[in-house]
C-alpha atoms as a PDB file:
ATOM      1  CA  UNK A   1     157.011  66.839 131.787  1.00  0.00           C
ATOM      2  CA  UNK A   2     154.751  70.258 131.274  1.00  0.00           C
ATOM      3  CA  UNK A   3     155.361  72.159 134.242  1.00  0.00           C
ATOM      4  CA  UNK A   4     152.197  72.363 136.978  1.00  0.00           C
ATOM      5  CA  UNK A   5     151.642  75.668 136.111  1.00  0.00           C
ATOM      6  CA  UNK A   6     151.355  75.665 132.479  1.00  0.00           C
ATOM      7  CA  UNK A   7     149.475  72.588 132.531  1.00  0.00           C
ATOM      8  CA  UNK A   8     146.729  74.969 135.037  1.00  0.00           C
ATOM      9  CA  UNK A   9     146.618  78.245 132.024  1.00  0.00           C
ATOM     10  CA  UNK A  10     146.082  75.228 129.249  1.00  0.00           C
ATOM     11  CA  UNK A  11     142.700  74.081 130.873  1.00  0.00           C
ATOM     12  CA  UNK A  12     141.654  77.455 131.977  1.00  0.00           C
ATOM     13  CA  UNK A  13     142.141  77.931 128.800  1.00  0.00           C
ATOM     14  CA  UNK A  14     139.998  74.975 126.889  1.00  0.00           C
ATOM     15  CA  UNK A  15     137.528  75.735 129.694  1.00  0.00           C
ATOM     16  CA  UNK A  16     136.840  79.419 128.784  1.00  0.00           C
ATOM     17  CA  UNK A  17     136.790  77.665 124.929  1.00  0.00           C
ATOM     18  CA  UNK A  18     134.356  75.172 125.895  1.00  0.00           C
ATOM     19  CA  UNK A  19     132.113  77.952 127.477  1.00  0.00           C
ATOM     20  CA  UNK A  20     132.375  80.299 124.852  1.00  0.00           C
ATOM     21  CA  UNK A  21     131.570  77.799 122.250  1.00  0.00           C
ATOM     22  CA  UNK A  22     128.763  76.850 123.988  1.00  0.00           C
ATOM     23  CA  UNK A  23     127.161  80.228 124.604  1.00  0.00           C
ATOM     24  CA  UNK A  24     127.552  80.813 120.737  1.00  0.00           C
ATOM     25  CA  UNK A  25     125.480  77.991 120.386  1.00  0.00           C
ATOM     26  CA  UNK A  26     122.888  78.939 122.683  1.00  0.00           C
ATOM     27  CA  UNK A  27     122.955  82.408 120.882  1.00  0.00           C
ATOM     28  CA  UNK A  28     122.857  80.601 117.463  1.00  0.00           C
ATOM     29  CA  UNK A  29     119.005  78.893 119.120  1.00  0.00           C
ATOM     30  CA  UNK A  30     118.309  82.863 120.035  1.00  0.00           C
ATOM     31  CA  UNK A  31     119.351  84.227 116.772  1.00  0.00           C
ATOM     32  CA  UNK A  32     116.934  81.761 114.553  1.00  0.00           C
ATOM     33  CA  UNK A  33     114.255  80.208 117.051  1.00  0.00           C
ATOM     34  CA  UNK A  34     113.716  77.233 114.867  1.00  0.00           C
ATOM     35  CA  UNK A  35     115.698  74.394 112.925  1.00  0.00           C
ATOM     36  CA  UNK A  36     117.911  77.040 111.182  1.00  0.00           C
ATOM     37  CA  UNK A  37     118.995  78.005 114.672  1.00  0.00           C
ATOM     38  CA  UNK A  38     119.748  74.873 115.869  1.00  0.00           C
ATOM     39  CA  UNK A  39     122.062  73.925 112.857  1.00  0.00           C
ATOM     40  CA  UNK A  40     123.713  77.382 113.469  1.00  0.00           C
ATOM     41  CA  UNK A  41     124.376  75.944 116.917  1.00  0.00           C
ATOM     42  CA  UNK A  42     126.059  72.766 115.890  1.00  0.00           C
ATOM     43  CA  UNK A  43     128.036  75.145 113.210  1.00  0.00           C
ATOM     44  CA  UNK A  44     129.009  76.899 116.245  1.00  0.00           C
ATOM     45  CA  UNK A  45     130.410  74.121 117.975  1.00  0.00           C
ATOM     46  CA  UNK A  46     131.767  72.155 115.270  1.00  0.00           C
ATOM     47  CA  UNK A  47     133.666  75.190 114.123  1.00  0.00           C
ATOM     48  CA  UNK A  48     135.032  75.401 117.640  1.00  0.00           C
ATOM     49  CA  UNK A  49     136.166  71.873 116.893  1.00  0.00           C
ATOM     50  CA  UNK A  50     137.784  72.628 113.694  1.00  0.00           C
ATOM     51  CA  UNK A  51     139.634  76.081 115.194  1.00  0.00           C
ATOM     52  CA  UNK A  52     140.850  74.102 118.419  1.00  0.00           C
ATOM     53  CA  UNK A  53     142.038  71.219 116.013  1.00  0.00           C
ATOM     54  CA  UNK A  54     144.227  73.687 113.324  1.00  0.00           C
ATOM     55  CA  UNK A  55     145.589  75.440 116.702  1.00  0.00           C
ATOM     56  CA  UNK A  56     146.919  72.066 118.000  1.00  0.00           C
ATOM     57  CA  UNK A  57     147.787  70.583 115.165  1.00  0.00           C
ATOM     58  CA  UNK A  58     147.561  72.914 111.656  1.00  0.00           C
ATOM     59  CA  UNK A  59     145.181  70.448 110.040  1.00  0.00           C
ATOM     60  CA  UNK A  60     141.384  70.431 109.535  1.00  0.00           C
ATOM     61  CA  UNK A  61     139.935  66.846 109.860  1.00  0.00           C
ATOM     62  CA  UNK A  62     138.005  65.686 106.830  1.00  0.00           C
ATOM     63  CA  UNK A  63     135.357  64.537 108.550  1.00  0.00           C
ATOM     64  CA  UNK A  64     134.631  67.930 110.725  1.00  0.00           C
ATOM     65  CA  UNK A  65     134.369  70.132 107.141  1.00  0.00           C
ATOM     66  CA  UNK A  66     132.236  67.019 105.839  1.00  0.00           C
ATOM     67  CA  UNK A  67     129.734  67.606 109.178  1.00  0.00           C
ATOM     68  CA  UNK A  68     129.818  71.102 108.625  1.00  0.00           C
ATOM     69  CA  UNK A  69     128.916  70.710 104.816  1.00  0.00           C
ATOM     70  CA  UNK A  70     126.457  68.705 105.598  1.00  0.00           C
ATOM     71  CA  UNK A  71     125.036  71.040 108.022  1.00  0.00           C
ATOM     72  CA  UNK A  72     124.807  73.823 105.737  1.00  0.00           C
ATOM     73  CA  UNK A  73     122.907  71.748 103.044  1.00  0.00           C
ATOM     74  CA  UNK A  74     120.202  71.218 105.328  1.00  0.00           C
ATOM     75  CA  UNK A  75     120.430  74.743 106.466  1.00  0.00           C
ATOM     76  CA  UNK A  76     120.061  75.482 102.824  1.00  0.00           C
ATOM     77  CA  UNK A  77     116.846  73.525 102.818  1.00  0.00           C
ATOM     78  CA  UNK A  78     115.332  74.770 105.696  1.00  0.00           C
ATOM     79  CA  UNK A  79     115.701  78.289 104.497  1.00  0.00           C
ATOM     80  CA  UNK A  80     113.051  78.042 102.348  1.00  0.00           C
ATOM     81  CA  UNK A  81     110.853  74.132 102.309  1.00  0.00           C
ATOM     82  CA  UNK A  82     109.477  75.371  99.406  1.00  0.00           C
ATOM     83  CA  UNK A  83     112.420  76.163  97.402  1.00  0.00           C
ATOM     84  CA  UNK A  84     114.655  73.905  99.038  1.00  0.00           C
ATOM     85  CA  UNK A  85     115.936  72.284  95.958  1.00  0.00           C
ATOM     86  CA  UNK A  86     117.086  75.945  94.455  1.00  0.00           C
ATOM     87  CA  UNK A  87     118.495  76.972  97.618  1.00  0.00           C
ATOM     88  CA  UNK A  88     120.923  73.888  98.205  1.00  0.00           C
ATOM     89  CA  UNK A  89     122.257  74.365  94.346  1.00  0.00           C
ATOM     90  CA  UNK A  90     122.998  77.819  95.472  1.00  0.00           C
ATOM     91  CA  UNK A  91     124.509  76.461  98.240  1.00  0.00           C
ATOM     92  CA  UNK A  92     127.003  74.191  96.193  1.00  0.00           C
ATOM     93  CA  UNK A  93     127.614  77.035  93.602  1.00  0.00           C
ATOM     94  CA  UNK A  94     128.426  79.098  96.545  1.00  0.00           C
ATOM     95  CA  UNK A  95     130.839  76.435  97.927  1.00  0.00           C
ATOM     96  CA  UNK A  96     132.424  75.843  94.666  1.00  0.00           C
ATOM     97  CA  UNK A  97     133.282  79.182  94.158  1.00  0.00           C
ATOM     98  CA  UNK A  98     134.622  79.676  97.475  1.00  0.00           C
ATOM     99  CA  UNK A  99     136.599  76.210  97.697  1.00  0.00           C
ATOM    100  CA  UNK A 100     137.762  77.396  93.678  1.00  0.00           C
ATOM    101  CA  UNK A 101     139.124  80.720  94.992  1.00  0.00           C
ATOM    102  CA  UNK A 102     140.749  79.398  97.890  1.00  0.00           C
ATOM    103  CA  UNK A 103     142.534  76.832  95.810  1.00  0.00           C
ATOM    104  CA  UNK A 104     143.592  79.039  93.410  1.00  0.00           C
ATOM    105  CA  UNK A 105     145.412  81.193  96.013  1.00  0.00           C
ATOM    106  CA  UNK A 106     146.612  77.888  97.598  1.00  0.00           C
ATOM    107  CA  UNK A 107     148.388  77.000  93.680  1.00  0.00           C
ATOM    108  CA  UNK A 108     149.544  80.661  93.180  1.00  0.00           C
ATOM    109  CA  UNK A 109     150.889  80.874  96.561  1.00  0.00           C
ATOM    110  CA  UNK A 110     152.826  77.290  95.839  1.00  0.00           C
ATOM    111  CA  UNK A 111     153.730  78.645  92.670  1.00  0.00           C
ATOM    112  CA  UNK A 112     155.283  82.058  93.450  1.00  0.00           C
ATOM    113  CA  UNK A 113     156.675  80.930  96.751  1.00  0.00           C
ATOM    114  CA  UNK A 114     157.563  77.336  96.195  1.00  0.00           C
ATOM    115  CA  UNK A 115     156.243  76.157  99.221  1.00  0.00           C
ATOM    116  CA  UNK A 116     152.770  75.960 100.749  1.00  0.00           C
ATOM    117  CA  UNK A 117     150.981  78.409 102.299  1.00  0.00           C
ATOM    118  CA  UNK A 118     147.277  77.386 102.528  1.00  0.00           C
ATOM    119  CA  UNK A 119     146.666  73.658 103.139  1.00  0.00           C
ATOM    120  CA  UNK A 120     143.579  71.861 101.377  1.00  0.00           C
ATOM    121  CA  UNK A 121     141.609  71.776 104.753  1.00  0.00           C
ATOM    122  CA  UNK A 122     141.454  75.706 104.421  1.00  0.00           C
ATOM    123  CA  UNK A 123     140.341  75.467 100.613  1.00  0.00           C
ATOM    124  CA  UNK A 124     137.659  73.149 102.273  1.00  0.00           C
ATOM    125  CA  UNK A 125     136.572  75.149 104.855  1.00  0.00           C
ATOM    126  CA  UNK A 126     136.313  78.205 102.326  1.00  0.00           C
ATOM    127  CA  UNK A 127     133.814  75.554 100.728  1.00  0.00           C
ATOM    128  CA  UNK A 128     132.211  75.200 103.730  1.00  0.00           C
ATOM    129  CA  UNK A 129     131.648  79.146 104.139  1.00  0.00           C
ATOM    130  CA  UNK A 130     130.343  79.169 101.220  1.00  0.00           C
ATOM    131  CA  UNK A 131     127.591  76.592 101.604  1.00  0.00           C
ATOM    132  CA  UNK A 132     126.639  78.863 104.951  1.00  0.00           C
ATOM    133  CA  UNK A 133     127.235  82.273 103.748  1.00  0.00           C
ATOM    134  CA  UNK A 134     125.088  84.675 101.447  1.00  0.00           C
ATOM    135  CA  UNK A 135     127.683  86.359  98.820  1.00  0.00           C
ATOM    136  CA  UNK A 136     128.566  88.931 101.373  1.00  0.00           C
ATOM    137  CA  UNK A 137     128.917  87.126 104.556  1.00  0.00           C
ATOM    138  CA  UNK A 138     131.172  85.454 102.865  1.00  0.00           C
ATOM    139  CA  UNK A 139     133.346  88.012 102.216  1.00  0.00           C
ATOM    140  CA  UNK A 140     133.003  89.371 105.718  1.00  0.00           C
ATOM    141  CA  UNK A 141     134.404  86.043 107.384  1.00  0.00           C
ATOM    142  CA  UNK A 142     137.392  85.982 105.135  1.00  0.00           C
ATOM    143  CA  UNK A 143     137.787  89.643 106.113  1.00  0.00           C
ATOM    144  CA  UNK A 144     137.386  88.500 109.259  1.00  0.00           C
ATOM    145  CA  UNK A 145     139.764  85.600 109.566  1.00  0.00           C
ATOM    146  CA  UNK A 146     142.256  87.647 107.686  1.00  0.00           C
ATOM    147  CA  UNK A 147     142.478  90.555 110.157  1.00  0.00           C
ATOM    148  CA  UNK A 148     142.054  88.482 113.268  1.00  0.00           C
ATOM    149  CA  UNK A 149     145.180  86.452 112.127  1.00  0.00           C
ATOM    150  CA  UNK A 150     147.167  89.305 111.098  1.00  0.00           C
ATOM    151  CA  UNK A 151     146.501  91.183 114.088  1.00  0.00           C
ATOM    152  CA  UNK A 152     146.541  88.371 116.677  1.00  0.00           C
ATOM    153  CA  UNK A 153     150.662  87.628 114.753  1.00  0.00           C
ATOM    154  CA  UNK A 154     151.581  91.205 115.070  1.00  0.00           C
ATOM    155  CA  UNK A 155     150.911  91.170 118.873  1.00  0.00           C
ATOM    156  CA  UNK A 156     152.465  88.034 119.263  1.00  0.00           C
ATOM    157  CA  UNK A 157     155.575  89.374 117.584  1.00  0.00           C
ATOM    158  CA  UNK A 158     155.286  92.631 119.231  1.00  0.00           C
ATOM    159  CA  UNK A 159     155.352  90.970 122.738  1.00  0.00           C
ATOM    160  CA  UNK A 160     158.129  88.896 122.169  1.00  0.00           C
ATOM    161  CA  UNK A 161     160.131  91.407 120.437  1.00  0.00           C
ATOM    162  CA  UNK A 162     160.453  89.467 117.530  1.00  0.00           C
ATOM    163  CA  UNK A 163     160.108  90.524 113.493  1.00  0.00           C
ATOM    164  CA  UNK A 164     157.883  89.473 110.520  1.00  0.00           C
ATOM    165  CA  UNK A 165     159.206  86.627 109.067  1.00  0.00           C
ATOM    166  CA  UNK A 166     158.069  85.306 105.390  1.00  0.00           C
ATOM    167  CA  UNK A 167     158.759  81.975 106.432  1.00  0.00           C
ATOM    168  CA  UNK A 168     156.381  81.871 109.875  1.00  0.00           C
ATOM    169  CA  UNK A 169     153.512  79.552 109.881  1.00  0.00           C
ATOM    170  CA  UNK A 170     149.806  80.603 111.144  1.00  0.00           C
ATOM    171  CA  UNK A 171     146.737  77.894 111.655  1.00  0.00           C
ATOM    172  CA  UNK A 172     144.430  80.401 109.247  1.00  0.00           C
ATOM    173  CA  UNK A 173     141.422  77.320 110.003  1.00  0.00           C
ATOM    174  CA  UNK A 174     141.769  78.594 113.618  1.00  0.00           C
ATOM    175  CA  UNK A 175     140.540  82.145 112.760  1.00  0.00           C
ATOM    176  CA  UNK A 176     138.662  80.888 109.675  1.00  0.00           C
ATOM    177  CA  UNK A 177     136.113  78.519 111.394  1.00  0.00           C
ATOM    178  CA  UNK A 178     135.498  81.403 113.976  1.00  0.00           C
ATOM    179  CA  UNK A 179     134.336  84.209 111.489  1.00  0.00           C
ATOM    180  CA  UNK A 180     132.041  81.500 109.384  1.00  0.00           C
ATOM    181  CA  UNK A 181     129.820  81.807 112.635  1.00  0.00           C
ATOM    182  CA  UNK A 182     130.200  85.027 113.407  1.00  0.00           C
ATOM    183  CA  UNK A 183     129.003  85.926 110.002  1.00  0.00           C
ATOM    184  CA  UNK A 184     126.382  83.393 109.648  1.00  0.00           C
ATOM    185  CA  UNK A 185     125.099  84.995 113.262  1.00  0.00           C
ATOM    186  CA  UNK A 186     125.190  88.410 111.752  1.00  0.00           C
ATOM    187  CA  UNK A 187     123.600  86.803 108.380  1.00  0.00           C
ATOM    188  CA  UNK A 188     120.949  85.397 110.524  1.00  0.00           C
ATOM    189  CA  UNK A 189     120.257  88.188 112.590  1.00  0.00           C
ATOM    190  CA  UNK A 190     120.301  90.749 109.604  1.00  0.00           C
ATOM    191  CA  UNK A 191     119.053  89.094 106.406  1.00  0.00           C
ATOM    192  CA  UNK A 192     120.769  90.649 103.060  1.00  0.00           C
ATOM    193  CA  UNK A 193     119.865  92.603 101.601  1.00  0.00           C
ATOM    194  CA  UNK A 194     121.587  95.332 104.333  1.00  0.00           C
ATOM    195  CA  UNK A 195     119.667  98.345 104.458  1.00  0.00           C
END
């Protein structure tokens, strides 16, 4: 039985989520005041669904990176009706290259390590970035992801006087999903190229 208490923090907690996903989608409608804005909006949210699912569980669900993908192909479209056929194979290239880099850290990792370190719902999300992202938003939301998960361990560590160990496990999708809307949101409000 979870303890009274604990059981109060946990839906304090998914509250505070909740709102916070929400207001990022309301900010998505403010950063793009038309149909780009509100797909940013469901990206917020279902990105919220995606983190909240790898911290529970350390998997992405197929059919939340399908939505997503989806998502961004119309985004794609809507970036520019008149070119929406170049920008959605742009889209895919983007994806492809993403999804291909993150798999090929997922193999080397396997291979140097012999054991897994990325799982294929990360490599899938990468593809999912990359059908959202401009070249260097995509960038910035691995950057992102990276040094919210590396700092967010070392506190966790730090607080319960513990060490680095090679062998620990992180949900990366949980700081992953997170900085693909942050950057689209900066993308969005700040077209590339950046002055």
């Amino acid at each position: 039985m979870i303890p009274p208490r604990r059981l109060r923090r946990a839906r304090i907690a998914r509250a505070i989520f909740a709102g916070v996903a929400v207001v990022a989608a309301l900010a998505s409608l403010a950063a793009a005041p038309d149909v780009r804005g509100l797909l940013g909006g469901c990206l917020a949210l279902l990105m919220a669904a995606i983190a909240l699912h790898d911290a529970r569980r350390f998997v992405i669900p197929n059919i939340l990176n399908a939505a997503a993908f989806a998502l961004a192909l119309a985004h794609a479209a809507a970036l520019e009706p008149g070119a929406a056929t170049e920008q959605v194979v742009l889209a895919l290239a983007r994806a492809a290259v993403a999804a291909g880099a993150f798999l090929a850290l997922k193999l080397g990792y396997r291979w140097l390590r012999g054991r897994e370190g990325l799982g294929m719902g990360d490599v899938k999300l990468a593809g999912v970035a990359g059908a959202w992202l401009d070249w260097p938003a995509i960038l910035v939301a691995v950057e992102l992801a990276v040094l919210a998960a590396l700092g967010v361990l070392l506190v966790r560590l730090a607080l319960r006087k513990r060490p680095l160990r090679a062998a620990g496990a992180l949900p990366f999708g949980l700081y992953l999903a997170p900085a693909i809307w942050v950057a689209w949101f900066v993308q969005a409000l700040w077209p590339w190229p950046w002055p």
